[in-house]
Each structure stands twice: as structure tokens, then as C-alpha cells.
PDB file of N, CA and C in Angstrom:
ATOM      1  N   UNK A   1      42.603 -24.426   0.565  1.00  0.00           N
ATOM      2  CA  UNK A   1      41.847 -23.542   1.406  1.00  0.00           C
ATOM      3  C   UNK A   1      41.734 -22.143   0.812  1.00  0.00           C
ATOM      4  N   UNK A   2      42.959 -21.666  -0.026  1.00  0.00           N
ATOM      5  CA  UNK A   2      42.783 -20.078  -0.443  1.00  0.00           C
ATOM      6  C   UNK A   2      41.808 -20.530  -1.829  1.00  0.00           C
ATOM      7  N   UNK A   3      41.849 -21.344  -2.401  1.00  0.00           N
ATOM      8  CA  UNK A   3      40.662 -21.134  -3.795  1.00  0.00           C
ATOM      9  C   UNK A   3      39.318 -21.417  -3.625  1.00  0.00           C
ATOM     10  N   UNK A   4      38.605 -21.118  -4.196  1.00  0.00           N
ATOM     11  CA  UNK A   4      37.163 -21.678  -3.793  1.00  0.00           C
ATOM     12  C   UNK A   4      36.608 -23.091  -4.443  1.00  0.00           C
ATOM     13  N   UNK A   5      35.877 -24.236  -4.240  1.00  0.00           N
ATOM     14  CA  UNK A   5      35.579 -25.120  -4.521  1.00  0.00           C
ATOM     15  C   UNK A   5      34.845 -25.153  -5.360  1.00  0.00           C
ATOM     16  N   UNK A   6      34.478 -26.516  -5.873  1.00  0.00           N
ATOM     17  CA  UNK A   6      33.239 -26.589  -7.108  1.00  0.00           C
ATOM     18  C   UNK A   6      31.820 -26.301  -6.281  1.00  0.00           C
ATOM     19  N   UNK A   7      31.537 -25.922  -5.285  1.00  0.00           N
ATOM     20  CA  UNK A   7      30.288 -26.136  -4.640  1.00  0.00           C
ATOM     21  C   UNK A   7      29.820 -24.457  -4.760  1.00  0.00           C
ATOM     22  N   UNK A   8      31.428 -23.522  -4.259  1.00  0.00           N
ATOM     23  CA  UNK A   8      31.124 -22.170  -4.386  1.00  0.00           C
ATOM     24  C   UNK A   8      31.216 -21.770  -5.504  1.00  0.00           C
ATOM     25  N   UNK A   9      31.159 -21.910  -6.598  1.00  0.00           N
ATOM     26  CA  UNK A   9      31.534 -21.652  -8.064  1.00  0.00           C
ATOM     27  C   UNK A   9      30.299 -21.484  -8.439  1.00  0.00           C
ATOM     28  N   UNK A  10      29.728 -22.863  -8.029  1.00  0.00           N
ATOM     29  CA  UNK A  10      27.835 -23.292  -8.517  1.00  0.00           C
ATOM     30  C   UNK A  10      27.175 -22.360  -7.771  1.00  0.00           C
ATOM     31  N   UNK A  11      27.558 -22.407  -6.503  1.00  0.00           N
ATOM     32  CA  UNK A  11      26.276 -21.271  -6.080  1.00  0.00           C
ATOM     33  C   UNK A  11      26.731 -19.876  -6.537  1.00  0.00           C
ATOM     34  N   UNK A  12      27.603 -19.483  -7.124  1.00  0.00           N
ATOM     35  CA  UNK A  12      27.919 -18.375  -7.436  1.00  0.00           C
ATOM     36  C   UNK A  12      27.392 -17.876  -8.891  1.00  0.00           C
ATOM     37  N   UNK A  13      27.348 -19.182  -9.806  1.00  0.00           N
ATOM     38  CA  UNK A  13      26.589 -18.902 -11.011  1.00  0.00           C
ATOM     39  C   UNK A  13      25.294 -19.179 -10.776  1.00  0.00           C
ATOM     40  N   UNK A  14      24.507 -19.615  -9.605  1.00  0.00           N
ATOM     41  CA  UNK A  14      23.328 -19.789  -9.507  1.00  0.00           C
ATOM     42  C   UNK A  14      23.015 -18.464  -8.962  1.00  0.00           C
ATOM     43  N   UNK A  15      23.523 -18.151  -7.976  1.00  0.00           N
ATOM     44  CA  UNK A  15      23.429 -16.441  -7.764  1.00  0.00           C
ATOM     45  C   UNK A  15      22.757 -15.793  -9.268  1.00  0.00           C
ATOM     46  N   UNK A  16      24.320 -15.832 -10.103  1.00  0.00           N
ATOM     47  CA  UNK A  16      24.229 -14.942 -11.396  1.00  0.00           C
ATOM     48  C   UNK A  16      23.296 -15.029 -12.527  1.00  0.00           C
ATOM     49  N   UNK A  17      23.167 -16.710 -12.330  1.00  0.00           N
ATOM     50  CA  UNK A  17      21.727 -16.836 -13.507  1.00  0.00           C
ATOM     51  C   UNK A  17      20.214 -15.999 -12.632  1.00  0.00           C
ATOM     52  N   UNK A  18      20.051 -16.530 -11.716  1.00  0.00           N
ATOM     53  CA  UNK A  18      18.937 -15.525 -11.168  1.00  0.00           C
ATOM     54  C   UNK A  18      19.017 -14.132 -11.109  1.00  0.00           C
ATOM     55  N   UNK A  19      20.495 -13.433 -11.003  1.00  0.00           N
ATOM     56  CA  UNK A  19      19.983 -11.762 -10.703  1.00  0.00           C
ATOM     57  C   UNK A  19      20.114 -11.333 -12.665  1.00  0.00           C
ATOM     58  N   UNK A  20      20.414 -11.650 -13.553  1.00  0.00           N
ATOM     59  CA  UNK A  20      20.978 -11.659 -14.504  1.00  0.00           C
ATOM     60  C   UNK A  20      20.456 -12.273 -15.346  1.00  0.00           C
ATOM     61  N   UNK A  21      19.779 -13.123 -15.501  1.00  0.00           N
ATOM     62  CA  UNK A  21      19.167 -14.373 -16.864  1.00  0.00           C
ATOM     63  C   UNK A  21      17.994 -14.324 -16.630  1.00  0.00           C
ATOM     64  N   UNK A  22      18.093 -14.453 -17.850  1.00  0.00           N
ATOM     65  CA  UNK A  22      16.652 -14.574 -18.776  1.00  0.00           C
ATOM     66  C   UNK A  22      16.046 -13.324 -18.990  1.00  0.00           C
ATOM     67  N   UNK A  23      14.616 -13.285 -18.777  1.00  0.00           N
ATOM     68  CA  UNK A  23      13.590 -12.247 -19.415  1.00  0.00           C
ATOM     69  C   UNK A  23      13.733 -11.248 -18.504  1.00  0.00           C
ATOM     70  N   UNK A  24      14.597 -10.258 -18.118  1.00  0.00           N
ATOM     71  CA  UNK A  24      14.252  -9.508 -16.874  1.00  0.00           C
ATOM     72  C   UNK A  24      14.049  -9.838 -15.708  1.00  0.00           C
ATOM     73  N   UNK A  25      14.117 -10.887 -15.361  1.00  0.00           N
ATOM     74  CA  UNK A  25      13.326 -11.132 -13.692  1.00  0.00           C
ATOM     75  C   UNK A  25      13.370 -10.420 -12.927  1.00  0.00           C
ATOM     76  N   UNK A  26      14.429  -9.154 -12.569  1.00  0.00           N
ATOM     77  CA  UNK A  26      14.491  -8.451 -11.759  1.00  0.00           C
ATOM     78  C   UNK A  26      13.592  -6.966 -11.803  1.00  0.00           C
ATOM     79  N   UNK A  27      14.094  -6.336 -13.588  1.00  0.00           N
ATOM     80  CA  UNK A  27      13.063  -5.476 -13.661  1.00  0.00           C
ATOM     81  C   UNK A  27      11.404  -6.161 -13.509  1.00  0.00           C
ATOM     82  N   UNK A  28      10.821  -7.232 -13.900  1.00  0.00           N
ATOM     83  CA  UNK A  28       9.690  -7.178 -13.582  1.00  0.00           C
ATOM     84  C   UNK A  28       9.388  -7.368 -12.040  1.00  0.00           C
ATOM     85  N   UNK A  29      10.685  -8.003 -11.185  1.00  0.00           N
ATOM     86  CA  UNK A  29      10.437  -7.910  -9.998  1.00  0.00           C
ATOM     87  C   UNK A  29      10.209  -6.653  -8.844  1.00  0.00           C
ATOM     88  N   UNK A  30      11.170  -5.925  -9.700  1.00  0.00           N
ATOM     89  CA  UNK A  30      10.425  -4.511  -9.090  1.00  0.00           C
ATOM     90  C   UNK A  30       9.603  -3.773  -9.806  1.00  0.00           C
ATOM     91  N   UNK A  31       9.148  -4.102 -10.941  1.00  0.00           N
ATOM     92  CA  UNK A  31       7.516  -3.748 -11.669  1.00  0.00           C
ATOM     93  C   UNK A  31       6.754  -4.090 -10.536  1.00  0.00           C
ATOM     94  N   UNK A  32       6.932  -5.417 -10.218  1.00  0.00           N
ATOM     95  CA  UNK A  32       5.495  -5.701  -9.266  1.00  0.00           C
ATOM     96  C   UNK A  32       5.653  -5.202  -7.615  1.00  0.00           C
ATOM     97  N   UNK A  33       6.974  -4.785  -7.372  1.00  0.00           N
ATOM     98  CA  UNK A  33       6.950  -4.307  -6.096  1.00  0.00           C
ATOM     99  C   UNK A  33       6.499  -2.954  -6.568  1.00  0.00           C
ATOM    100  N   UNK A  34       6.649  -2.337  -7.179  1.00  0.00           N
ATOM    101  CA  UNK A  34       6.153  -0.743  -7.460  1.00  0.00           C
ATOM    102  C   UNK A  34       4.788  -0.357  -7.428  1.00  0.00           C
ATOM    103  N   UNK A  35       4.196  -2.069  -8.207  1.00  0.00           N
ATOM    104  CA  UNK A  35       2.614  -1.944  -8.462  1.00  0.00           C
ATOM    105  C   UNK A  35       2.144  -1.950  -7.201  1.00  0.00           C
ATOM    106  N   UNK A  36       2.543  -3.096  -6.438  1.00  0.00           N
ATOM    107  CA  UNK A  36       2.018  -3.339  -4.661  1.00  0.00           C
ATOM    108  C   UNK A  36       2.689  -1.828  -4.380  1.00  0.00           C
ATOM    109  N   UNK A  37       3.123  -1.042  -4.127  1.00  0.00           N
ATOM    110  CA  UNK A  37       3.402   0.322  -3.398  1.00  0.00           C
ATOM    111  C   UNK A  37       1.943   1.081  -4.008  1.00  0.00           C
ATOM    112  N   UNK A  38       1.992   1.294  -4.927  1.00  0.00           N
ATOM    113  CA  UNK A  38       1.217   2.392  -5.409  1.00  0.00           C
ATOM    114  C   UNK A  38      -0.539   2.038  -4.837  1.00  0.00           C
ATOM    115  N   UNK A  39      -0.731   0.674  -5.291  1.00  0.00           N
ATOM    116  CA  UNK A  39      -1.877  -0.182  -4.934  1.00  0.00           C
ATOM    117  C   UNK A  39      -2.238   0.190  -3.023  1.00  0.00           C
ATOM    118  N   UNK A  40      -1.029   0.072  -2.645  1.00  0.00           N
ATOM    119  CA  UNK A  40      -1.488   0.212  -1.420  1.00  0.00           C
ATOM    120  C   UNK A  40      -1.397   1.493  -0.847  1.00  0.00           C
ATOM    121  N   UNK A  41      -0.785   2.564  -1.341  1.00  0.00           N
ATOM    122  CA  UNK A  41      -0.897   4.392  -1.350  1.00  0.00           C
ATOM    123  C   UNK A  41      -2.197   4.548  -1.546  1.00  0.00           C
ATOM    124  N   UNK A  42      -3.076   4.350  -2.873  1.00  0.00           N
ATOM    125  CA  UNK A  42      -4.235   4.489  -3.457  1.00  0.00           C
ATOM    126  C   UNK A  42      -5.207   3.848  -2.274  1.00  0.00           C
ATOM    127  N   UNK A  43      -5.053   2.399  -1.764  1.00  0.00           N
ATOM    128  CA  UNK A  43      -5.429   2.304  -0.602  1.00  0.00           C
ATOM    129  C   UNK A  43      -6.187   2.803   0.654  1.00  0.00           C
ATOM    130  N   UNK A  44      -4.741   3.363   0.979  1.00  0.00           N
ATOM    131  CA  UNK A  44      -4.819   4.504   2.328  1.00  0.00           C
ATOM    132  C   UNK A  44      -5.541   5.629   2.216  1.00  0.00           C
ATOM    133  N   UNK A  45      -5.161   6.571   0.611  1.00  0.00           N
ATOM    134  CA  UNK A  45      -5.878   7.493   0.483  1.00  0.00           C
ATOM    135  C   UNK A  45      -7.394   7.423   0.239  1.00  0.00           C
ATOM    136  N   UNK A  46      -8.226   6.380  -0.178  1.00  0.00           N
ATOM    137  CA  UNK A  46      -9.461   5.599  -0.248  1.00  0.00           C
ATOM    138  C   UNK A  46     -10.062   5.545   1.219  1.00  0.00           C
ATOM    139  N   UNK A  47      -9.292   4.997   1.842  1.00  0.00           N
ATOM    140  CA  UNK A  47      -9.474   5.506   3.512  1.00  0.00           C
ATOM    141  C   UNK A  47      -9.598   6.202   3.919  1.00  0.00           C
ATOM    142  N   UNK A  48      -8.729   7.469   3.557  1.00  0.00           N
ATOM    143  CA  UNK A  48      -8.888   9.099   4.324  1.00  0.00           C
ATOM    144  C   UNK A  48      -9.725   9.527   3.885  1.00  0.00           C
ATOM    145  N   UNK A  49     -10.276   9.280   2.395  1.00  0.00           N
ATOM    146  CA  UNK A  49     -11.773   9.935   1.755  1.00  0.00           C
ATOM    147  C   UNK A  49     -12.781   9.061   2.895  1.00  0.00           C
ATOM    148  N   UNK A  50     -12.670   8.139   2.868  1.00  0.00           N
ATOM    149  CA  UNK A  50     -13.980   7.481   3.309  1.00  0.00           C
ATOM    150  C   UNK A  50     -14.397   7.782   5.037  1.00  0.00           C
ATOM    151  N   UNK A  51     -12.819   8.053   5.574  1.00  0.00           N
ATOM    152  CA  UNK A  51     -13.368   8.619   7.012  1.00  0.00           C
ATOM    153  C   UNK A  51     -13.433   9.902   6.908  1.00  0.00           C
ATOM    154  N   UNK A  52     -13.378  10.826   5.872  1.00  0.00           N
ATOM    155  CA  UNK A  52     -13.766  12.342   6.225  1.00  0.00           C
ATOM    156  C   UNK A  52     -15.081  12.565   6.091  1.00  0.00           C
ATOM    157  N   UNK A  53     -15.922  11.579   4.662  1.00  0.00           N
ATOM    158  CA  UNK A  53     -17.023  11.973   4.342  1.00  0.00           C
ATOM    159  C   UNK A  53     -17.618  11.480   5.198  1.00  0.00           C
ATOM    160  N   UNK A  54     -17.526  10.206   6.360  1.00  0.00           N
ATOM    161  CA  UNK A  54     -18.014   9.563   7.489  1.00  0.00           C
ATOM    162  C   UNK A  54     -18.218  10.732   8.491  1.00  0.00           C
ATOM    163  N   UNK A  55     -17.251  11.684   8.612  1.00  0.00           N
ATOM    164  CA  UNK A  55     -17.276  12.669   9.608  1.00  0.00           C
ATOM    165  C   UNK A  55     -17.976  13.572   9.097  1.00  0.00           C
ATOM    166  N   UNK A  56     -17.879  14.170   7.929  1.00  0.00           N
ATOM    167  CA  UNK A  56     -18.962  15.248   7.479  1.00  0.00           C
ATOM    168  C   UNK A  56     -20.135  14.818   7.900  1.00  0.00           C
ATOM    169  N   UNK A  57     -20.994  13.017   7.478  1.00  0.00           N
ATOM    170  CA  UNK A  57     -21.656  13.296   7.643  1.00  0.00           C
ATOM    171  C   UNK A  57     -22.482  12.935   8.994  1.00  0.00           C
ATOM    172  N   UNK A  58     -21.204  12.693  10.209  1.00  0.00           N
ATOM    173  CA  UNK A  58     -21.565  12.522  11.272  1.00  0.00           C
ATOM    174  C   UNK A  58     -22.119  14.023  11.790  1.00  0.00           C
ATOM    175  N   UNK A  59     -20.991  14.817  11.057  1.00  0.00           N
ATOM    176  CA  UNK A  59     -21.279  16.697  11.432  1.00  0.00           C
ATOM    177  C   UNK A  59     -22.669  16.729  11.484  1.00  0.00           C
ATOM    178  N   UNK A  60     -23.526  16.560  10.008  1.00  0.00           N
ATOM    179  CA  UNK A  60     -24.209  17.063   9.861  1.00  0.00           C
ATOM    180  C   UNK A  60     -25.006  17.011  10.366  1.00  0.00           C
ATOM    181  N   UNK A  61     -25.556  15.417  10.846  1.00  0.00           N
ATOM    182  CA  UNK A  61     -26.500  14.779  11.669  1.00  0.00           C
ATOM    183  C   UNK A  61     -26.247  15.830  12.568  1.00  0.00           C
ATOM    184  N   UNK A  62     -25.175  15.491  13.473  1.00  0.00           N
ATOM    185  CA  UNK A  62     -25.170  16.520  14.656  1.00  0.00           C
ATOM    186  C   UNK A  62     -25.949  17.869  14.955  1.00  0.00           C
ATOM    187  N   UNK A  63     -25.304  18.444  13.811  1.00  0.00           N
ATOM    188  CA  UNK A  63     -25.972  20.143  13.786  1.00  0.00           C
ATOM    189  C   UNK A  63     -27.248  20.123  13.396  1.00  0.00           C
ATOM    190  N   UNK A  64     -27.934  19.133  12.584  1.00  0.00           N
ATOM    191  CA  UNK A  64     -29.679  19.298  12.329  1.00  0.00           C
ATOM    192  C   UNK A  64     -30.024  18.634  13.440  1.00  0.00           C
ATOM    193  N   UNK A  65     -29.368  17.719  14.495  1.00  0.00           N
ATOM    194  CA  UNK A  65     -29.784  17.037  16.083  1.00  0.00           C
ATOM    195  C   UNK A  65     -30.128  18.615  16.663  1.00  0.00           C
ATOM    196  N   UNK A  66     -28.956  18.770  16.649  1.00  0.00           N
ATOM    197  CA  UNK A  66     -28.889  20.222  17.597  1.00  0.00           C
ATOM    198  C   UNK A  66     -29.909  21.628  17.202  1.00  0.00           C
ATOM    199  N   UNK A  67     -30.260  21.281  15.637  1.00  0.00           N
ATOM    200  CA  UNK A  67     -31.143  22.798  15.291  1.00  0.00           C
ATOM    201  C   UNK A  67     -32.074  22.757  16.034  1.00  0.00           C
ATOM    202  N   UNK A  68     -32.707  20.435  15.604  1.00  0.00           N
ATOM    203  CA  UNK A  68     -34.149  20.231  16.226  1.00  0.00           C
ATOM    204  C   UNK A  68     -34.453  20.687  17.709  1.00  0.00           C
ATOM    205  N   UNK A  69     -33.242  20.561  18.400  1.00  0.00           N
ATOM    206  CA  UNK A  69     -33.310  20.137  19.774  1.00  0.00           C
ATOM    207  C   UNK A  69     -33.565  21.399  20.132  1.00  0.00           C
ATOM    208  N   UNK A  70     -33.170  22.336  19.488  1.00  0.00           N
ATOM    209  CA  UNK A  70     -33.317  24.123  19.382  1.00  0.00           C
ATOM    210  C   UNK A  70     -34.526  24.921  19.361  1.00  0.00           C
ATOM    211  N   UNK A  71     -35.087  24.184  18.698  1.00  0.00           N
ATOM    212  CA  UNK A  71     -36.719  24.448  17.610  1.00  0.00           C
ATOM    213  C   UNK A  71     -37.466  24.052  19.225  1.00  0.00           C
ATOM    214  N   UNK A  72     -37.289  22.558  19.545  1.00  0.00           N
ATOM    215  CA  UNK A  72     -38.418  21.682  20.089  1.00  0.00           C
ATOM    216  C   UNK A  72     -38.699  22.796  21.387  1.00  0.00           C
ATOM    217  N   UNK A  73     -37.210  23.587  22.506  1.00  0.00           N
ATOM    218  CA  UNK A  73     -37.264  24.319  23.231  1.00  0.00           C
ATOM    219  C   UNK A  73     -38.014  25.470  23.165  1.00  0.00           C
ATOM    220  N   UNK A  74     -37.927  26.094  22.252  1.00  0.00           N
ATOM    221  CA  UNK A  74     -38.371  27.043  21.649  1.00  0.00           C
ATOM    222  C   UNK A  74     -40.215  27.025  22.131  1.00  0.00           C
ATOM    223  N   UNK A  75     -40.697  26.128  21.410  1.00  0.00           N
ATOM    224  CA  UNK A  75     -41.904  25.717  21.633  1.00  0.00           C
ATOM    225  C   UNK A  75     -42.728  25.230  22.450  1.00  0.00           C
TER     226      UNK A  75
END
């Protein structure tokens, strides 16, 4: 009961070959979590451009609505 068995031994070097063996797996595993972060920052900020210039040019409409609507009284 105090030693560990052949079953925990194996999963223990199966642990170690995966965090540890071979080509990096881990650094490229957080290569590609880094890439998905940045990918999806670039994202969001693609968004905030696209709803400001949406609002500018909701502004603008607005204020040439409002010049016309200005003018038409006028007359």
C-alpha cells in the first residue's frame, strides 16, 4: 500500500513523455495559444474600428438630415 504500483509508474511516465518529449509540444502548444490570443485581440479591435466609423457615419447622415430639414423651413 505505501509504494506505488506498475499502473502508477506508467501513468506517471506517460504524464512525462507528453509534458517533456519530443519536438517541443508544449512550447508550440503555447505558440498556438498565443497566436489564438493575439488573433482574437486584433479581432475585437477590427470591431471597435468598424462600429465607430458606423457611427461617424450614422453622425453624418444625421447632421446633413438636420441641415436639409433646416433649409426646407427656411423656405
Amino acid at each position: 500500500m505505501g509504494a506505488f504500483s506498475i499502473w502508477h509508474w506508467l501513468i506517471v511516465l506517460a504524464v512525462v513523455l507528453v509534458l517533456f518529449g519530443g519536438s517541443g509540444k508544449i512550447s508550440s502548444l503555447m505558440g498556438d495559444v498565443a497566436k489564438g490570443i493575439k488573433s482574437f485581440k486584433k479581432g475585437l479591435q477590427d470591431e471597435e474600428e468598424d462600429v465607430a466609423q458606423a457611427r461617424k457615419e450614422i453622425e453624418d447622415k444625421a447632421s446633413e438630415a438636420v441641415k436639409s430639414a433646416g433649409e426646407k423651413t427656411k423656405s
